[in-house]
C-alpha atoms as a PDB file:
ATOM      1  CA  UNK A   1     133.716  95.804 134.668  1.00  0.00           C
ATOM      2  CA  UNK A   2     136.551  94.856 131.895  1.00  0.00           C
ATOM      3  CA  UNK A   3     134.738  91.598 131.500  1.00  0.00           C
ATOM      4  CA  UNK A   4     131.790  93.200 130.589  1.00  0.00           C
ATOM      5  CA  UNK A   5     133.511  95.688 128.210  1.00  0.00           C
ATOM      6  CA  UNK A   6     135.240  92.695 126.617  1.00  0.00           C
ATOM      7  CA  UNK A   7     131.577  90.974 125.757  1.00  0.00           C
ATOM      8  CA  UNK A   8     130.133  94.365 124.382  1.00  0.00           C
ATOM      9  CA  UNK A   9     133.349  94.541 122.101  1.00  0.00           C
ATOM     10  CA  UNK A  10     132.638  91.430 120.690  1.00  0.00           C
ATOM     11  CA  UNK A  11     129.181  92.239 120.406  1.00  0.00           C
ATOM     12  CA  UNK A  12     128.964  95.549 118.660  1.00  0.00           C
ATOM     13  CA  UNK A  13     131.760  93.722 116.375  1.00  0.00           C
ATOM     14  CA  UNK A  14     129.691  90.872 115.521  1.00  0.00           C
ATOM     15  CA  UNK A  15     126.759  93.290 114.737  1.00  0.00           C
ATOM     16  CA  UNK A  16     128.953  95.244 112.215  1.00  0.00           C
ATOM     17  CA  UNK A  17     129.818  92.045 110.528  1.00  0.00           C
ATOM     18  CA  UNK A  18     126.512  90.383 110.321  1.00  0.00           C
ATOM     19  CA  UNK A  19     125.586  94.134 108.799  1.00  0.00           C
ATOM     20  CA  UNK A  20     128.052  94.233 106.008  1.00  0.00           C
ATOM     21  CA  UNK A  21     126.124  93.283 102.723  1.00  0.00           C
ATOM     22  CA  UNK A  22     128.906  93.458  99.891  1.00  0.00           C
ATOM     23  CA  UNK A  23     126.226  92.274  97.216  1.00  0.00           C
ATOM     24  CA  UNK A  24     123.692  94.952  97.710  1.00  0.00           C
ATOM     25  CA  UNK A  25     123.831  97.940  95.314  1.00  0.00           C
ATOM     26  CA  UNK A  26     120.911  99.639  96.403  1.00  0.00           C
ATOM     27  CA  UNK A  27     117.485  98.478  98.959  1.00  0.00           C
ATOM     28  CA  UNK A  28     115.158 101.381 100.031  1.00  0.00           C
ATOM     29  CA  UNK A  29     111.525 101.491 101.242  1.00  0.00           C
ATOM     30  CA  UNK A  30     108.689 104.217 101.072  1.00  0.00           C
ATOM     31  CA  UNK A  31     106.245 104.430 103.513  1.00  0.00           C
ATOM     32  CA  UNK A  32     102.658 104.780 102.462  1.00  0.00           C
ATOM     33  CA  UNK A  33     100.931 107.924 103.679  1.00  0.00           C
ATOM     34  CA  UNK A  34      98.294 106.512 106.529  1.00  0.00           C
ATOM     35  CA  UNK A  35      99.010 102.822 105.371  1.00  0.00           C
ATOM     36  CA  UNK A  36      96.140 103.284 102.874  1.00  0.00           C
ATOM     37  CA  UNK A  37      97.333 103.363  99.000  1.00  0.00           C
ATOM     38  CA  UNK A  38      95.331 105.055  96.498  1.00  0.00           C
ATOM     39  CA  UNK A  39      95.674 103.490  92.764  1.00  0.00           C
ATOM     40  CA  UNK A  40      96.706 106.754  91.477  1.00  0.00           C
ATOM     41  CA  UNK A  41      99.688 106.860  93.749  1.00  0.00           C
ATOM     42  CA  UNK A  42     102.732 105.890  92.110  1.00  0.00           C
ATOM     43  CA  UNK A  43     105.509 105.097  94.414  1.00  0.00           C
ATOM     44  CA  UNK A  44     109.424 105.769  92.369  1.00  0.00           C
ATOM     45  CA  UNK A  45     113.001 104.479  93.172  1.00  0.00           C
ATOM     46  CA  UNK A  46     115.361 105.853  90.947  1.00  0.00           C
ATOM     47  CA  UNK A  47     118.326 104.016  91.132  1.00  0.00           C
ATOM     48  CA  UNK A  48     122.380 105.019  89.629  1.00  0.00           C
ATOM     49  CA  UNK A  49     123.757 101.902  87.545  1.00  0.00           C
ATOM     50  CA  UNK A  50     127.215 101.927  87.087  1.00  0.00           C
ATOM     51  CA  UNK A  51     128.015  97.872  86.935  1.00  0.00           C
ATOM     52  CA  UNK A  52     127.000  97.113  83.161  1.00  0.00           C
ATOM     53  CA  UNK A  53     128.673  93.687  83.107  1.00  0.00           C
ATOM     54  CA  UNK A  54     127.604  91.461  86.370  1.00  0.00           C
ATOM     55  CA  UNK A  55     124.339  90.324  87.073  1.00  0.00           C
ATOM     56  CA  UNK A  56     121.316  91.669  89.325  1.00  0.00           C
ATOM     57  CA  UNK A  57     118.439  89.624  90.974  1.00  0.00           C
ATOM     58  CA  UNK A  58     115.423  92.349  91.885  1.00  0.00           C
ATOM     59  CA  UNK A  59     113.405  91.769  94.696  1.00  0.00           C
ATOM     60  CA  UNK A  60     110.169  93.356  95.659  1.00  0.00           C
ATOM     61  CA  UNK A  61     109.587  94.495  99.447  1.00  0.00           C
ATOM     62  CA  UNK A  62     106.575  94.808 100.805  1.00  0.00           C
ATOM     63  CA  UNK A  63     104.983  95.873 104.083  1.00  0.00           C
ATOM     64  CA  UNK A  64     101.482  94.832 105.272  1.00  0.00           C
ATOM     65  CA  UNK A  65      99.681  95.519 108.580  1.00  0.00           C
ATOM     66  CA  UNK A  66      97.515  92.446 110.148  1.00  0.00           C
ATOM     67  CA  UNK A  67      94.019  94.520 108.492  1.00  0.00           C
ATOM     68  CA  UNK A  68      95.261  94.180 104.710  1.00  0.00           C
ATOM     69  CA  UNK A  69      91.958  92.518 103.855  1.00  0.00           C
ATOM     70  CA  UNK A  70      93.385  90.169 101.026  1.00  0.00           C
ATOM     71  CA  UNK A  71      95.960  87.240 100.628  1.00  0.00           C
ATOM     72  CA  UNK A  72      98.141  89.098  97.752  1.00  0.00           C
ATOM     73  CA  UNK A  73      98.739  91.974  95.712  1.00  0.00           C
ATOM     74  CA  UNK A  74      98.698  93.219  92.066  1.00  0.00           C
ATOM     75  CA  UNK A  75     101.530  95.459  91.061  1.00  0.00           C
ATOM     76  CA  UNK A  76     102.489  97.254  88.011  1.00  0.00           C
ATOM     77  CA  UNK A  77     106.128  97.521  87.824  1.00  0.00           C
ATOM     78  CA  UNK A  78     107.563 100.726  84.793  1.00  0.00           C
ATOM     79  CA  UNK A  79     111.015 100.357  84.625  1.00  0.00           C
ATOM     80  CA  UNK A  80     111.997 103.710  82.778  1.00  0.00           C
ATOM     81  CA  UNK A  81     115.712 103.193  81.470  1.00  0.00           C
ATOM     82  CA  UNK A  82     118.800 105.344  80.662  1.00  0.00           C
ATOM     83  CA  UNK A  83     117.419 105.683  76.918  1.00  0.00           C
ATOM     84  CA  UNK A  84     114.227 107.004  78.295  1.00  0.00           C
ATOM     85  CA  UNK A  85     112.610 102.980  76.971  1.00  0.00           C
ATOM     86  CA  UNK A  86     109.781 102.100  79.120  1.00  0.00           C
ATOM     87  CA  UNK A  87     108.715  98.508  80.114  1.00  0.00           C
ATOM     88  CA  UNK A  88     105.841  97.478  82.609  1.00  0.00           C
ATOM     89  CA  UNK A  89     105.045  94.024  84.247  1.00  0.00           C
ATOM     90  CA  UNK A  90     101.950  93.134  86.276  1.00  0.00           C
ATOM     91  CA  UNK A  91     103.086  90.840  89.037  1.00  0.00           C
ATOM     92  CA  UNK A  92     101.203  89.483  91.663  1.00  0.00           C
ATOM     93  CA  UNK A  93     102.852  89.606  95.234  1.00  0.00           C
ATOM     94  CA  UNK A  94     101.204  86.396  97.172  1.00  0.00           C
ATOM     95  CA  UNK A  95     102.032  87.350 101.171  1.00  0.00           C
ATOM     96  CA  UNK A  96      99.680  84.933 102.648  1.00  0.00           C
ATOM     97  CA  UNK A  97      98.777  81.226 102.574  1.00  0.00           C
ATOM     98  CA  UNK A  98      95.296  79.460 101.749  1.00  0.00           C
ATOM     99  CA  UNK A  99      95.115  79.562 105.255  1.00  0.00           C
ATOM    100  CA  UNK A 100      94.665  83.115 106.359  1.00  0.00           C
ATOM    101  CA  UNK A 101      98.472  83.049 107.370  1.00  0.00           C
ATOM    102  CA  UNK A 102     101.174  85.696 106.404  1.00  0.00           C
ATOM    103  CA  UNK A 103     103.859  84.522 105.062  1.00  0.00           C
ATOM    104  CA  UNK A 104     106.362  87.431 105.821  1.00  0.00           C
ATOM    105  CA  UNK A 105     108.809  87.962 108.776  1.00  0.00           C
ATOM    106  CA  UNK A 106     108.209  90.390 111.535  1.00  0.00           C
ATOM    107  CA  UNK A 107     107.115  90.536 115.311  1.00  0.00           C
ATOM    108  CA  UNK A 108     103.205  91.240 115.863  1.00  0.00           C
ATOM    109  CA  UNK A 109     100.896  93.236 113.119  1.00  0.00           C
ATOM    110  CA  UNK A 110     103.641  93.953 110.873  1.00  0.00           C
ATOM    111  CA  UNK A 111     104.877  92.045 108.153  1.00  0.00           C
ATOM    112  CA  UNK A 112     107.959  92.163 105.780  1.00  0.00           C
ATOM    113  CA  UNK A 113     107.829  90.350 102.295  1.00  0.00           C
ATOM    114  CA  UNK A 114     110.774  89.767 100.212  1.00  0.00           C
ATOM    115  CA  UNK A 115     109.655  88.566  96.521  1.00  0.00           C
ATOM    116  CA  UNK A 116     111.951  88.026  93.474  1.00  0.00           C
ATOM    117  CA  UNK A 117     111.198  90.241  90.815  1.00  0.00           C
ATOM    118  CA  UNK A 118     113.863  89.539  87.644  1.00  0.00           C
ATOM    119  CA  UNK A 119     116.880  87.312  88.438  1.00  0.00           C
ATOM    120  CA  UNK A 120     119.954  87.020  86.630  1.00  0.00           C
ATOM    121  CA  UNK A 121     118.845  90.821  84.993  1.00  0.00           C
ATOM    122  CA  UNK A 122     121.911  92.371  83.324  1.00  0.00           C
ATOM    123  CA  UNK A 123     121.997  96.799  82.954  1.00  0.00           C
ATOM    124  CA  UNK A 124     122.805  96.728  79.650  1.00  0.00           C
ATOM    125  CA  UNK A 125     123.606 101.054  80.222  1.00  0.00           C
ATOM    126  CA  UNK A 126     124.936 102.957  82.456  1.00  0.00           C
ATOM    127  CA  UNK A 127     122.647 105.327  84.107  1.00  0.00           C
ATOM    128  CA  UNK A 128     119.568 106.036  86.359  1.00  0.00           C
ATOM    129  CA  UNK A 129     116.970 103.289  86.054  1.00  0.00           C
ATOM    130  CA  UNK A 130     113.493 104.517  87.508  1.00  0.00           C
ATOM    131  CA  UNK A 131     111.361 101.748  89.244  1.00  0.00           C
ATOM    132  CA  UNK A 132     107.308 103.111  89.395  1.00  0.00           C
ATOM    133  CA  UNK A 133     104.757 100.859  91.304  1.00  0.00           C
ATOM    134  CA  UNK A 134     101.529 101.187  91.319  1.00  0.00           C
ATOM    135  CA  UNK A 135      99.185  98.756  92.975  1.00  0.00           C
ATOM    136  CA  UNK A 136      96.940  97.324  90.514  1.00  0.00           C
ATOM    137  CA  UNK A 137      94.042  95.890  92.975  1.00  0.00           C
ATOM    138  CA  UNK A 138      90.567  96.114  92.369  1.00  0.00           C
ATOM    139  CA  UNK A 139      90.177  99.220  94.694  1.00  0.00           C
ATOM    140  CA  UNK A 140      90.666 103.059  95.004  1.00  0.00           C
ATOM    141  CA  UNK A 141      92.213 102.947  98.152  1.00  0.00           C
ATOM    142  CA  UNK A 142      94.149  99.777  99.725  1.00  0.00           C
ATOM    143  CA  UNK A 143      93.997  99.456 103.004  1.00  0.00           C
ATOM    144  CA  UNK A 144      97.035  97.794 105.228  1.00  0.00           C
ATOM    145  CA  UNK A 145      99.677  98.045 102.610  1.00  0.00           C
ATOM    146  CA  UNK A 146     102.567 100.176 104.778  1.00  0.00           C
ATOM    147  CA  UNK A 147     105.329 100.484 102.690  1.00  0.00           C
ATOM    148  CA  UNK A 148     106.580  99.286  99.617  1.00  0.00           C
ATOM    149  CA  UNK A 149     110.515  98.878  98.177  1.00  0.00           C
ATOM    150  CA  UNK A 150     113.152  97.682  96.180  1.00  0.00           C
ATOM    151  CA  UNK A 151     116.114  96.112  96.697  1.00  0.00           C
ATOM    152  CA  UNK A 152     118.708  95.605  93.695  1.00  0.00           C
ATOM    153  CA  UNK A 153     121.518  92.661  94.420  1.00  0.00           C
ATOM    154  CA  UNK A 154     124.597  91.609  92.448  1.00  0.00           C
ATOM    155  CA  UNK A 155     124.156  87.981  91.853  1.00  0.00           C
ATOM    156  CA  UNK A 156     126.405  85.731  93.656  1.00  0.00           C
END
C-alpha cells in the first residue's frame, strides 16, 4: 500500500507541473449554444492588460464536431481597445486538409484547433482589450462549430 501511495505522489506531482503555464496571461473558450452559430452572434472575450512592455502571440481556438460541413472558417476578429479604437481582421481558420481530414487534436468527433492570430503583438495601454468574433461564412446558421476562444501568450 505505501508503494502505491509513493507512485500516486509522483503522479499527481508530475500533473501539477506539466499544468503550470507561466507564459499564459489569459485562454478561455465559449461554447456555442446547440453547436450551431448564427452570423449575428457575436461571441466577446474581454481581456485585463497590465504588461505594456513584453510581447504577446494571439492564437485562435476553435472547436468543430465531425458534421461541420466545410474544410475552414471565415472570422471577423474587432479588437476594441482601452481608447475605445476599433480594428477588425477577416481571417480564415483552415481546420482540415484537401483530403477531408481534420487537422486538430482530440479523441473521436471532436476537434481542437489552435491558429496564430498576431505574433510578436505589443499592448501599447493598459486596460481591457475586447476580442468580438463573428463567423463570416456564407450562411445564417453554421452548423458543427462548438466553441470558439482565445488564448493570449507572452512571447518567449
Amino acid at each position: 500500500m505505501k508503494r502505491l501511495s509513493k507512485y500516486f505522489l509522483l503522479l499527481f506531482s508530475a500533473c501539477v507541473l506539466c499544468s503550470c503555464d507561466s507564459s499564459r496571461v489569459y485562454d478561455k473558450f465559449k461554447d456555442i449554444d446547440g453547436g450551431i452559430w448564427n452570423k449575428d452572434k457575436h461571441i466577446k472575450f474581454d481581456v485585463q492588460i497590465d504588461d505594456t512592455l513584453s510581447y504577446h502571440n494571439i492564437y485562435i481556438n476553435l472547436r468543430n464536431s465531425g458534421s461541420y460541413k466545410f474544410s475552414n472558417v471565415y472570422l471577423f476578429i474587432s479588437t476594441i481597445y482601452p481608447d475605445n479604437k476599433i480594428s477588425i481582421d477577416t481571417v480564415e481558420c483552415i481546420i482540415a486538409d484537401d483530403k477531408g481530414n481534420w487537422l486538430g487534436k482530440g479523441l473521436g468527433d471532436i476537434k481542437d484547433n489552435q491558429m496564430l492570430l498576431k505574433k510578436n503583438v505589443r499592448f501599447h495601454k493598459k486596460g481591457i482589450y475586447s476580442f468580438e468574433f463573428e463567423q463570416a461564412m456564407r450562411t445564417d446558421n453554421l452548423e458543427g462549430i462548438k466553441s470558439i476562444g482565445i488564448r493570449i501568450e507572452k512571447n518567449k
